[in-house]
Protein backbone atom coordinates (compact mmCIF):
# COMPACT_ATOMS: atom_id res chain seq x y z
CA UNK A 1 37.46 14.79 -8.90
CA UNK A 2 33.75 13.77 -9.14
CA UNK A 3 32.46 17.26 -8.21
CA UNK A 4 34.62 18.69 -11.06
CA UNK A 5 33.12 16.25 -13.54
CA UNK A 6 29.73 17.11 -12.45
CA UNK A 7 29.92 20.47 -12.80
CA UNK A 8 31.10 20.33 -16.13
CA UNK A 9 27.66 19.34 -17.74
CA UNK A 10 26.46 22.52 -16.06
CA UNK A 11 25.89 25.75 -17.91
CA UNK A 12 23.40 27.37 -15.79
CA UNK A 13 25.00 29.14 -12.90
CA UNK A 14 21.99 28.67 -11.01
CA UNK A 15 21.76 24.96 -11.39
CA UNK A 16 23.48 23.56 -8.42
CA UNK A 17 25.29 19.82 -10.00
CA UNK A 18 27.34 19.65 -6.45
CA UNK A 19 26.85 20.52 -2.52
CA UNK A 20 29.84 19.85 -0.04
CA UNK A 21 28.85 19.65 3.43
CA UNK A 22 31.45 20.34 5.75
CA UNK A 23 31.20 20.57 10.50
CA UNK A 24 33.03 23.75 10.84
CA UNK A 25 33.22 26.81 9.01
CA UNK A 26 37.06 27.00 8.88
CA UNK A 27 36.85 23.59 7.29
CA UNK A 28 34.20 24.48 4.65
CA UNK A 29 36.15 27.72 3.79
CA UNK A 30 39.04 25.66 3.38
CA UNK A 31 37.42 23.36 1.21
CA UNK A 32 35.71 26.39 -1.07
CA UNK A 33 39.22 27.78 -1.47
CA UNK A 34 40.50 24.85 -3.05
CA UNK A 35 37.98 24.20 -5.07
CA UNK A 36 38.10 27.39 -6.44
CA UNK A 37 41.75 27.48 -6.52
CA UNK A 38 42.69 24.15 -7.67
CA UNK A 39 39.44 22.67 -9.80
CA UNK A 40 36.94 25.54 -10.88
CA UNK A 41 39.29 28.22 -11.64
CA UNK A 42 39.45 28.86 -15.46
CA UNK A 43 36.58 26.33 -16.08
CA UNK A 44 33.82 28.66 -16.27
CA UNK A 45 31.70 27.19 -13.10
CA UNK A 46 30.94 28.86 -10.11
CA UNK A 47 31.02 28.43 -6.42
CA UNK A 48 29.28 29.38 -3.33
CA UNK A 49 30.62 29.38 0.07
CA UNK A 50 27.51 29.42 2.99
CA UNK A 51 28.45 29.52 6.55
CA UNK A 52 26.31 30.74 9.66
CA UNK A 53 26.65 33.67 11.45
CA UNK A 54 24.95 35.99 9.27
CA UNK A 55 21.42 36.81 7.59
CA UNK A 56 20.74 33.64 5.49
CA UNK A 57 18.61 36.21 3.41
CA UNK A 58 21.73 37.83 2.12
CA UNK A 59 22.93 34.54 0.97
CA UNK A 60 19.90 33.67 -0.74
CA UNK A 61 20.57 37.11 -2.51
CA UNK A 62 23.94 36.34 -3.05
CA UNK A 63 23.23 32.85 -5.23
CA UNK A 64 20.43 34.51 -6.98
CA UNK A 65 22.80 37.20 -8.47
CA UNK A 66 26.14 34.64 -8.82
CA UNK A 67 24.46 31.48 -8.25
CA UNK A 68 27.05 28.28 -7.64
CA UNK A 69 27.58 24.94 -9.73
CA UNK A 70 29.01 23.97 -6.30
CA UNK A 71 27.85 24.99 -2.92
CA UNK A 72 30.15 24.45 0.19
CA UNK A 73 28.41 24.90 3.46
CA UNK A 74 27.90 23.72 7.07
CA UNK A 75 24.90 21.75 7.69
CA UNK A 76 23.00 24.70 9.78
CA UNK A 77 23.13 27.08 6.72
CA UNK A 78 22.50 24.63 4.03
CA UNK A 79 19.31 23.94 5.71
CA UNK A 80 17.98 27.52 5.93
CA UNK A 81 18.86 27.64 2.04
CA UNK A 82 16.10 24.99 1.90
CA UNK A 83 13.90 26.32 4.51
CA UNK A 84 14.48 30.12 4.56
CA UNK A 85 11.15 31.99 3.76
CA UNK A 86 11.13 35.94 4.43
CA UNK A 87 9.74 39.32 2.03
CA UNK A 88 13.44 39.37 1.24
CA UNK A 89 13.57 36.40 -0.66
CA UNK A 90 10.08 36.29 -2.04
CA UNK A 91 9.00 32.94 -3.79
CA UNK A 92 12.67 31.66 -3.86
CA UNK A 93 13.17 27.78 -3.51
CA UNK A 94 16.28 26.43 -3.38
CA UNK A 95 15.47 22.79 -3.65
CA UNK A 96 14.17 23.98 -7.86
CA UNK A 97 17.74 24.77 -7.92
CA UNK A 98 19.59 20.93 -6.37
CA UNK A 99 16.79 18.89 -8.98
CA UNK A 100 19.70 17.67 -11.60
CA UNK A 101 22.30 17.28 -8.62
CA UNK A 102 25.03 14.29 -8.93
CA UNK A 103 27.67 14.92 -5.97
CA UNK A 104 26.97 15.05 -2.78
CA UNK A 105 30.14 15.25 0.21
CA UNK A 106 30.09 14.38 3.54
CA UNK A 107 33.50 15.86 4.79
CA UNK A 108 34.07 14.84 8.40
CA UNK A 109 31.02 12.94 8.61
CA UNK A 110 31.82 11.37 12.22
CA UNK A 111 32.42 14.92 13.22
CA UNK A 112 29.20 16.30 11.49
CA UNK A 113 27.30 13.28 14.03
CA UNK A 114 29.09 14.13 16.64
CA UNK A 115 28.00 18.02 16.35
CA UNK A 116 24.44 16.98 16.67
CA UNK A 117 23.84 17.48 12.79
CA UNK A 118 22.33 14.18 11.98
CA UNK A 119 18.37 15.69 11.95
CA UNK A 120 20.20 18.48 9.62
CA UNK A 121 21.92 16.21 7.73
CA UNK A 122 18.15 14.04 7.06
CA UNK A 123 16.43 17.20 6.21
CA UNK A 124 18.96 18.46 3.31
CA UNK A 125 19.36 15.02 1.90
CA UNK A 126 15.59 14.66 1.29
CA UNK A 127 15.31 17.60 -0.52
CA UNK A 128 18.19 16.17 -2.95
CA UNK A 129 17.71 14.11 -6.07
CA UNK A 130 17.80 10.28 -4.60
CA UNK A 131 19.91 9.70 -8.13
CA UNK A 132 23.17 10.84 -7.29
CA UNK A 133 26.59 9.78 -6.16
CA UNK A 134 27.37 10.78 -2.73
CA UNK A 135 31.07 10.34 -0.73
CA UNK A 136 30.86 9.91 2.90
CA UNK A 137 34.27 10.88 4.20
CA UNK A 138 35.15 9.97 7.97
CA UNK A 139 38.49 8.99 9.92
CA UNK A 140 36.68 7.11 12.00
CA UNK A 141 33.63 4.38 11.40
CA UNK A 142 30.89 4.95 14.66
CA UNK A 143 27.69 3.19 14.54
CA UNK A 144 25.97 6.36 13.40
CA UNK A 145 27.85 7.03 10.26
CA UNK A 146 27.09 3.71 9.31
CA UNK A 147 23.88 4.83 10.38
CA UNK A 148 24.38 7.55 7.66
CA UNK A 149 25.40 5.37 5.15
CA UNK A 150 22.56 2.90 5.24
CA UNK A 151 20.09 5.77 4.70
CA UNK A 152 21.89 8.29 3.10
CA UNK A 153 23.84 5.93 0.51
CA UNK A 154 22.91 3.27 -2.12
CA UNK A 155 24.83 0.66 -3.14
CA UNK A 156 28.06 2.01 -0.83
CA UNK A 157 31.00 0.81 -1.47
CA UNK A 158 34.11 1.62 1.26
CA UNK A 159 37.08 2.22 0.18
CA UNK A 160 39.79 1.95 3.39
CA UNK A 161 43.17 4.61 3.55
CA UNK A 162 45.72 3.75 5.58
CA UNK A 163 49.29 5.40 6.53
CA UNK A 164 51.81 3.15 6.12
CA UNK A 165 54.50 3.12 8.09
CA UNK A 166 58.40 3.05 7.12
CA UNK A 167 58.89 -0.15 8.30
CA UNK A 168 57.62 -3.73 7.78
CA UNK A 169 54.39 -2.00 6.67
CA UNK A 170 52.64 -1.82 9.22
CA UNK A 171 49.85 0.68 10.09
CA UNK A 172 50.46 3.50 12.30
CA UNK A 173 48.55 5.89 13.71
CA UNK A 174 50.97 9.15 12.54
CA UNK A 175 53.10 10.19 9.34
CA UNK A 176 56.59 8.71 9.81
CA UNK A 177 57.28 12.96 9.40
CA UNK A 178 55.60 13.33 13.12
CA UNK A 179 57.98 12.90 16.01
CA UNK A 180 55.93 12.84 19.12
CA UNK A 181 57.27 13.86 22.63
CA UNK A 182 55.56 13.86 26.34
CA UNK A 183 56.94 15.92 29.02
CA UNK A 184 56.41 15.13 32.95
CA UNK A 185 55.59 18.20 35.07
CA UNK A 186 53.92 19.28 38.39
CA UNK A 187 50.83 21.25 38.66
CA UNK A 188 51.94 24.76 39.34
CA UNK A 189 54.63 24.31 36.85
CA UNK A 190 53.05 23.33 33.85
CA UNK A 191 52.06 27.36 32.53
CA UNK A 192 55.92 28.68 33.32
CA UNK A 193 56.75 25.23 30.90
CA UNK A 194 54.77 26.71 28.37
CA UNK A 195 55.78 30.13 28.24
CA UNK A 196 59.30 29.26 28.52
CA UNK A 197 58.82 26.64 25.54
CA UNK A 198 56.65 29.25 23.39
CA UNK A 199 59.35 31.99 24.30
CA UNK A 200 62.01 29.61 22.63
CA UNK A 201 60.06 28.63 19.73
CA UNK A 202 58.23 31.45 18.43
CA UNK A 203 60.49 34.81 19.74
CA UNK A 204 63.78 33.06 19.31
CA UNK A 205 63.05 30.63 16.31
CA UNK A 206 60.63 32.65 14.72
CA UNK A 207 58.12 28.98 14.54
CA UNK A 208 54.82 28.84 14.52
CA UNK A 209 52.54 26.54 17.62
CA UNK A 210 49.15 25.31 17.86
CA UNK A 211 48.21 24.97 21.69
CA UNK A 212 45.53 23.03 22.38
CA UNK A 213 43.63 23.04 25.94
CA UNK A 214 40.66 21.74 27.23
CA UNK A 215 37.62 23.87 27.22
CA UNK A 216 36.48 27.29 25.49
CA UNK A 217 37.02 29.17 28.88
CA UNK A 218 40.62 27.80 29.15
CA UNK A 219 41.23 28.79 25.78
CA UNK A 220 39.71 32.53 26.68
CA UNK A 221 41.99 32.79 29.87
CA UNK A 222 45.12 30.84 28.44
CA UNK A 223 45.23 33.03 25.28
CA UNK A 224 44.81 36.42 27.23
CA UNK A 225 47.53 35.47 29.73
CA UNK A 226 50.12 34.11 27.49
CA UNK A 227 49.57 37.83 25.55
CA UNK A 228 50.60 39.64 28.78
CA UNK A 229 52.79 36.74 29.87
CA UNK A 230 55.17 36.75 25.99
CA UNK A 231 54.96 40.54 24.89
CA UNK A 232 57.45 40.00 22.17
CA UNK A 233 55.32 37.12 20.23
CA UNK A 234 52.06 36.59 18.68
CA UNK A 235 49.42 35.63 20.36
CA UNK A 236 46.01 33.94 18.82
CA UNK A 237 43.07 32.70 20.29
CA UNK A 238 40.42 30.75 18.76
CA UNK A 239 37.44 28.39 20.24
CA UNK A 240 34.20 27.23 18.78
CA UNK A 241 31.91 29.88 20.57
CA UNK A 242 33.38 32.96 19.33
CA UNK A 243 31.14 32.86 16.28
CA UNK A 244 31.55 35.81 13.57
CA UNK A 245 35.15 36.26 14.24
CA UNK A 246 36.15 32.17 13.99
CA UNK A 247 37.61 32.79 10.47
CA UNK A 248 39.03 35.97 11.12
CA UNK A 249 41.36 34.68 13.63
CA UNK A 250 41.91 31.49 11.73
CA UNK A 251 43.15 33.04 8.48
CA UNK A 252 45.19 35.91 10.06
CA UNK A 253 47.03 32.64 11.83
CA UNK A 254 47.53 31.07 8.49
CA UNK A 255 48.90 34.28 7.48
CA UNK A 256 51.63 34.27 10.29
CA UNK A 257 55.10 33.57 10.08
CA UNK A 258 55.57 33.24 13.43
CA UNK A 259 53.20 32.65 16.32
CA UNK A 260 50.88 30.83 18.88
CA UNK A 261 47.11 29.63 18.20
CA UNK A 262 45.46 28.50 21.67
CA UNK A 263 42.44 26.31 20.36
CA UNK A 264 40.09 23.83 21.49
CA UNK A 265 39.74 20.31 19.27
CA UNK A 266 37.61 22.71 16.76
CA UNK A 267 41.25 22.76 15.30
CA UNK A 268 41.25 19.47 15.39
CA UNK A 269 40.32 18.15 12.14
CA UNK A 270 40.30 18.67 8.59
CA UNK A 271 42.24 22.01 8.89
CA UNK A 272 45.24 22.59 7.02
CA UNK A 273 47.68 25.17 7.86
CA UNK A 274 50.62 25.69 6.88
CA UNK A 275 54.47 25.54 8.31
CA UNK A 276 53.03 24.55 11.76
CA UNK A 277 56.19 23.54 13.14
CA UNK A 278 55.22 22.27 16.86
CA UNK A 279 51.67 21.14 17.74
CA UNK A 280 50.97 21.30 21.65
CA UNK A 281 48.41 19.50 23.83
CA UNK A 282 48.83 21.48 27.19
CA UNK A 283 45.39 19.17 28.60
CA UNK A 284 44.89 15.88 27.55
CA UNK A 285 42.69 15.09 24.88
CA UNK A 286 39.43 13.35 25.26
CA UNK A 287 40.36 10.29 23.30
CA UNK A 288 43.22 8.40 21.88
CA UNK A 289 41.76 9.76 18.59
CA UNK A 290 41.62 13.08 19.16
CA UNK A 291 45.19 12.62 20.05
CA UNK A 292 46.33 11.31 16.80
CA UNK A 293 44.02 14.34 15.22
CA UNK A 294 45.81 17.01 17.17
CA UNK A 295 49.07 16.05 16.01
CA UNK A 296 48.37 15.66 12.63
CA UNK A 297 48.07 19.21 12.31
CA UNK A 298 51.52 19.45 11.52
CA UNK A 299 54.16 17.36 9.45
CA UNK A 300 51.14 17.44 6.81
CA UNK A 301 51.63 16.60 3.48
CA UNK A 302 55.64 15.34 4.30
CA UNK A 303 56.66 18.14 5.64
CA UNK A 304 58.77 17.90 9.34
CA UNK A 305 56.76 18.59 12.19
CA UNK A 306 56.87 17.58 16.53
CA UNK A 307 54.16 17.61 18.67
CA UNK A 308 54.53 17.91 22.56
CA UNK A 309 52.18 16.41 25.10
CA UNK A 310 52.27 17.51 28.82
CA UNK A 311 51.42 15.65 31.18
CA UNK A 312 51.26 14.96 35.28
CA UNK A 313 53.40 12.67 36.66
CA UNK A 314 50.42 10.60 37.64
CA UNK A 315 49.29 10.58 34.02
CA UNK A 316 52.20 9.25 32.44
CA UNK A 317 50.16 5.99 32.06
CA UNK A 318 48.78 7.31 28.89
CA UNK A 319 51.76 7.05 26.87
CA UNK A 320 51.25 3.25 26.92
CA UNK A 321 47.49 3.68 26.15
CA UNK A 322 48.30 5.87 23.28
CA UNK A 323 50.53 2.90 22.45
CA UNK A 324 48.61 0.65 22.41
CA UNK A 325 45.26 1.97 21.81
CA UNK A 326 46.78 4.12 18.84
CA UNK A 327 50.03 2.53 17.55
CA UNK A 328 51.74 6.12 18.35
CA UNK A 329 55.32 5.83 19.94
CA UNK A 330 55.93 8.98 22.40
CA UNK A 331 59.63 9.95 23.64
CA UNK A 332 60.32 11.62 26.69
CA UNK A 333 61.46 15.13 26.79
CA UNK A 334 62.99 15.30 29.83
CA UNK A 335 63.88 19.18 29.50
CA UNK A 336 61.56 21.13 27.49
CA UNK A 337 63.91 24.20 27.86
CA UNK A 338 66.84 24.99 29.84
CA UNK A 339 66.01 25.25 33.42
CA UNK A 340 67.30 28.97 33.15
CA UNK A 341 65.05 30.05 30.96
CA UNK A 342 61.52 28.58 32.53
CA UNK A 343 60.26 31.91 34.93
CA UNK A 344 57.77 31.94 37.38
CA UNK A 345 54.17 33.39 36.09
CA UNK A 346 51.87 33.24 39.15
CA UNK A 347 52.96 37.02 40.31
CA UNK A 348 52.39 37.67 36.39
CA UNK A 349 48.95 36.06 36.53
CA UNK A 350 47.53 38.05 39.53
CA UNK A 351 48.83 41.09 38.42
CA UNK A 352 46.92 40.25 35.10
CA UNK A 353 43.97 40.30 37.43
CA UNK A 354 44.38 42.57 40.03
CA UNK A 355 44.70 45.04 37.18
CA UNK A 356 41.36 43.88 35.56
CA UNK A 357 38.18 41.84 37.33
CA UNK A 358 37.61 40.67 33.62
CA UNK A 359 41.05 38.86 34.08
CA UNK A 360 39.94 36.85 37.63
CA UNK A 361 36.32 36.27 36.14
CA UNK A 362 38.27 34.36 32.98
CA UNK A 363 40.61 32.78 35.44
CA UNK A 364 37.98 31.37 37.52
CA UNK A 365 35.82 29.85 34.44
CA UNK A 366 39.17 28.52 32.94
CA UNK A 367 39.77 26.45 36.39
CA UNK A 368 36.10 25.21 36.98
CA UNK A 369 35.40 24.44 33.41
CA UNK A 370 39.06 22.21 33.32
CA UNK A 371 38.14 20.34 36.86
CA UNK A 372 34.83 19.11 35.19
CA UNK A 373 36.37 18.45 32.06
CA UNK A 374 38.82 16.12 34.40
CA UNK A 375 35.94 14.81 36.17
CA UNK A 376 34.45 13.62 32.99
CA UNK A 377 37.18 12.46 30.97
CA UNK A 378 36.68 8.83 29.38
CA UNK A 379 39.84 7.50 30.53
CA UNK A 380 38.89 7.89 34.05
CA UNK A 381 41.78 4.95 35.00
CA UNK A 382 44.39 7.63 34.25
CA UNK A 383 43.03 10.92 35.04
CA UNK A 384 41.76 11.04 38.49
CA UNK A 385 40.75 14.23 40.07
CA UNK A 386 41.96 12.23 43.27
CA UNK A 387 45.22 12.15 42.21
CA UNK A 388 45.68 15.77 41.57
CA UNK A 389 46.98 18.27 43.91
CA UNK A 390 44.41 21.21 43.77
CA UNK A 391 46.02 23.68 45.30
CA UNK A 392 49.01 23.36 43.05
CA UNK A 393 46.67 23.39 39.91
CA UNK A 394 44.88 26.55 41.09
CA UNK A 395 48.48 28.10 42.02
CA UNK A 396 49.23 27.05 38.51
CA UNK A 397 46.24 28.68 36.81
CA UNK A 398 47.22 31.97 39.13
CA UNK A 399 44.05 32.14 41.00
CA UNK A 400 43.99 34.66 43.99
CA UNK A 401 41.13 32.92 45.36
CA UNK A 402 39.78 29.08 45.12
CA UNK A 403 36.25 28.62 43.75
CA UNK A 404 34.08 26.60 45.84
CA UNK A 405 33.10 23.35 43.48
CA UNK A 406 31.13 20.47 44.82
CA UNK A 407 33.77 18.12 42.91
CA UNK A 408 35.94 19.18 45.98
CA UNK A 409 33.16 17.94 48.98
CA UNK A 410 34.78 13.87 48.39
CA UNK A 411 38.59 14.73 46.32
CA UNK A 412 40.18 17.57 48.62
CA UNK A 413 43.44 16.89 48.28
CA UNK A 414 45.98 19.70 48.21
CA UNK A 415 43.50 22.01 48.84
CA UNK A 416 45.42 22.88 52.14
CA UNK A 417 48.82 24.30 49.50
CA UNK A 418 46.43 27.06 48.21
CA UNK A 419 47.13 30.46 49.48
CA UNK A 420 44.17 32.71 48.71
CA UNK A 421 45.06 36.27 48.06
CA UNK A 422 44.66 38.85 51.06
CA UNK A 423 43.28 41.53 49.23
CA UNK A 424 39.87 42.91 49.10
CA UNK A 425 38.90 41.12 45.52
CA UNK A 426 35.31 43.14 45.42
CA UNK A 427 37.82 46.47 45.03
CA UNK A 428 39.09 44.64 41.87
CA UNK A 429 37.71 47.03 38.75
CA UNK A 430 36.71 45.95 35.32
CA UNK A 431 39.37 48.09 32.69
């Protein structure tokens, strides 16, 4: 590995011969640990993880005392490395420290544009030796990461992977490991689906699920209610606005057994776990990419792994878009469980609330935040807020009252099936 080579003509700690640049946190940290698991250890170089969230002071203190042959970071921190003055620090200047670099890595670079990192991304390369060899890694090629590589790069040369599939060699979109499923369900059903399918897997099978829905509030009101809804099985929850305690909930899942992540696509990419054994996409994704990305978090590295997509009957249309658009095959599961098994949740899900206003103010964010999601979504051909039965979905999400949206003044329909709840919701306490 390049960065391993580089480092090896190091032999000041403080002279930094690598920098890995990474979108997430739980990506970089993943990245750090193999690096200093699988190519540093015993080799006498050192390594520096830098992530936001904290005082960039402290990490300035940090790689004055330890230093690092090879930083790992996300693009924010990186920068303040460069740009960080305080009394803390004194007359510390990182850039003295990046003169004799030779490696630098764009993980994820599509990703790392698609954050909003690209003015980052300009500021930390200018600071960097232009004598160096950089890798630009990306699973998919937009116009601005060729962008990237015309002014980032010289001389690039692109070097193409491909999974090839068992037969005739031919390029598909998923390992032949990955057997991909779709399921066909109504509105109000879809949540008592779930927790019937998550009851199977995780209390009776003992596997471990990644969820994925379609905004940070759903994942905040999904997560909470599936803890109150499956009392006898771990319950995770993990979204790209809860900050400091990202990682903390990301490596006590790794940790697990047995259990359920909810996630938005922050999961999405780059991040391996292990023994997932059932990847679920309870909203649709945003793309045909995404897609493939989401299920690719399990049957990694040829291991066995499903993935489950549910989806309206109105929607099924997308199984032939992800076939064709994607080269991914999808089989129907006609029965997810046993009908005997799948219980009701709306009584659950208002007693979750009636118990606790914090509970209906979740609820109400997860619903608004997933009908302009839907309102927004690219593949507007297939998912049509017309199309949907409102009061269903909001008898789905357990609402005991329907928020008034003006995505409802021209696409009403259903909206008659709702029954509000007749209490007094102002008498509803926060616990």
């Amino acid at each position: 590995m390049p960065e391993h080579d580089a480092g090896n003509a190091r032999d000041e700690t403080k002279e930094v011969g690598a920098i890995v640049i990474a979108p997430t946190r739980e990506l970089a940290t993943q990245v750090h640990q193999v690096l200093e698991q699988g190519f540093l250890e015993g080799v006498g170089l050192t390594s520096m993880l830098v992530t936001g969230g904290g005082d960039p002071g402290k990490d300035i203190q940090r790689f004055r005392e330890k230093g690092g042959n090879v930083v790992v970071g996300t693009p924010g921190r990186l920068l303040d490395l460069f740009q960080f003055r305080g009394a803390s620090v004194g007359d510390f200047n990182f850039a003295a420290h990046v003169r004799s670099l030779e490696v630098l890595v764009l993980d994820e670079a599509d990703k790392l544009l698609e954050f909003g990192f690209a003015t980052a991304l300009d500021s930390i390369i200018s600071h960097l030796p232009k004598q160096r060899r950089t890798g630009l890694f990306s699973a998919t090629q937009t116009q601005a990461v060729q962008d990237l590589v015309r002014t980032g790069m010289r001389n690039p040369v692109e070097v193409r992977v491909r999974s090839v599939g068992g037969t005739g060699g031919r390029d598909v979109g998923v390992p032949d490991t990955l057997t991909n499923y779709y399921t066909l369900c109504a509105e109000e059903r879809k949540l008592d689906l779930l927790a019937a399918f998550l009851r199977e897997k995780c209390a009776e099978r003992k596997e471990k699920v990644l969820v994925f829905v379609a905004t940070c509030a759903c994942v905040d009101y999904f997560g909470s209610a599936l803890i109150g809804i499956l009392e006898d099985v771990q319950v995770l929850s993990l979204h790209g606005r809860m900050r400091g305690r990202r990682y903390l909930v990301f490596d006590r899942f790794r940790n697990l057994e047995s259990g359920v992540l909810v996630c938005t696509d922050v999961m999405a990419r780059g991040i391996d776990i292990p023994d997932i054994d059932w990847v679920v996409q309870f909203d649709p994704p945003s793309t045909g990419v995404a897609f493939v990305h989401r299920a690719g978090r399990t049957a990694r590295s040829g291991s066995q792994g499903s993935s489950l997509l549910f989806l309206l009957p109105n929607e099924q249309p997308y199984v032939e878009f992800l076939l064709l658009n994607q080269k991914v095959s999808l089989s129907e599961m006609k029965e997810v469980v046993e009908e005997g098994k799948v219980k009701p949740t709306k009584e659950l899900l208002e007693g979750l609330q009636i118990r606790d206003r914090a509970m209906m103010d979740k609820a109400n964010r997860a619903f608004v935040s997933f009908i302009q999601f839907y309102c927004k979504h690219p593949l507007y051909l297939v998912f049509q807020l017309k199309e949907m039965n409102l009061g269903k979905l909001a008898q789905g999400f357990g609402l005991l009252r329907m928020p008034r949206m003006p995505e409802f003044r021209a696409l009403a329909r259903g909206l008659q099936d709702f029954q509000p709840s007749s209490l007094d919701l102002n008498s509803i306490p926060y616990r």
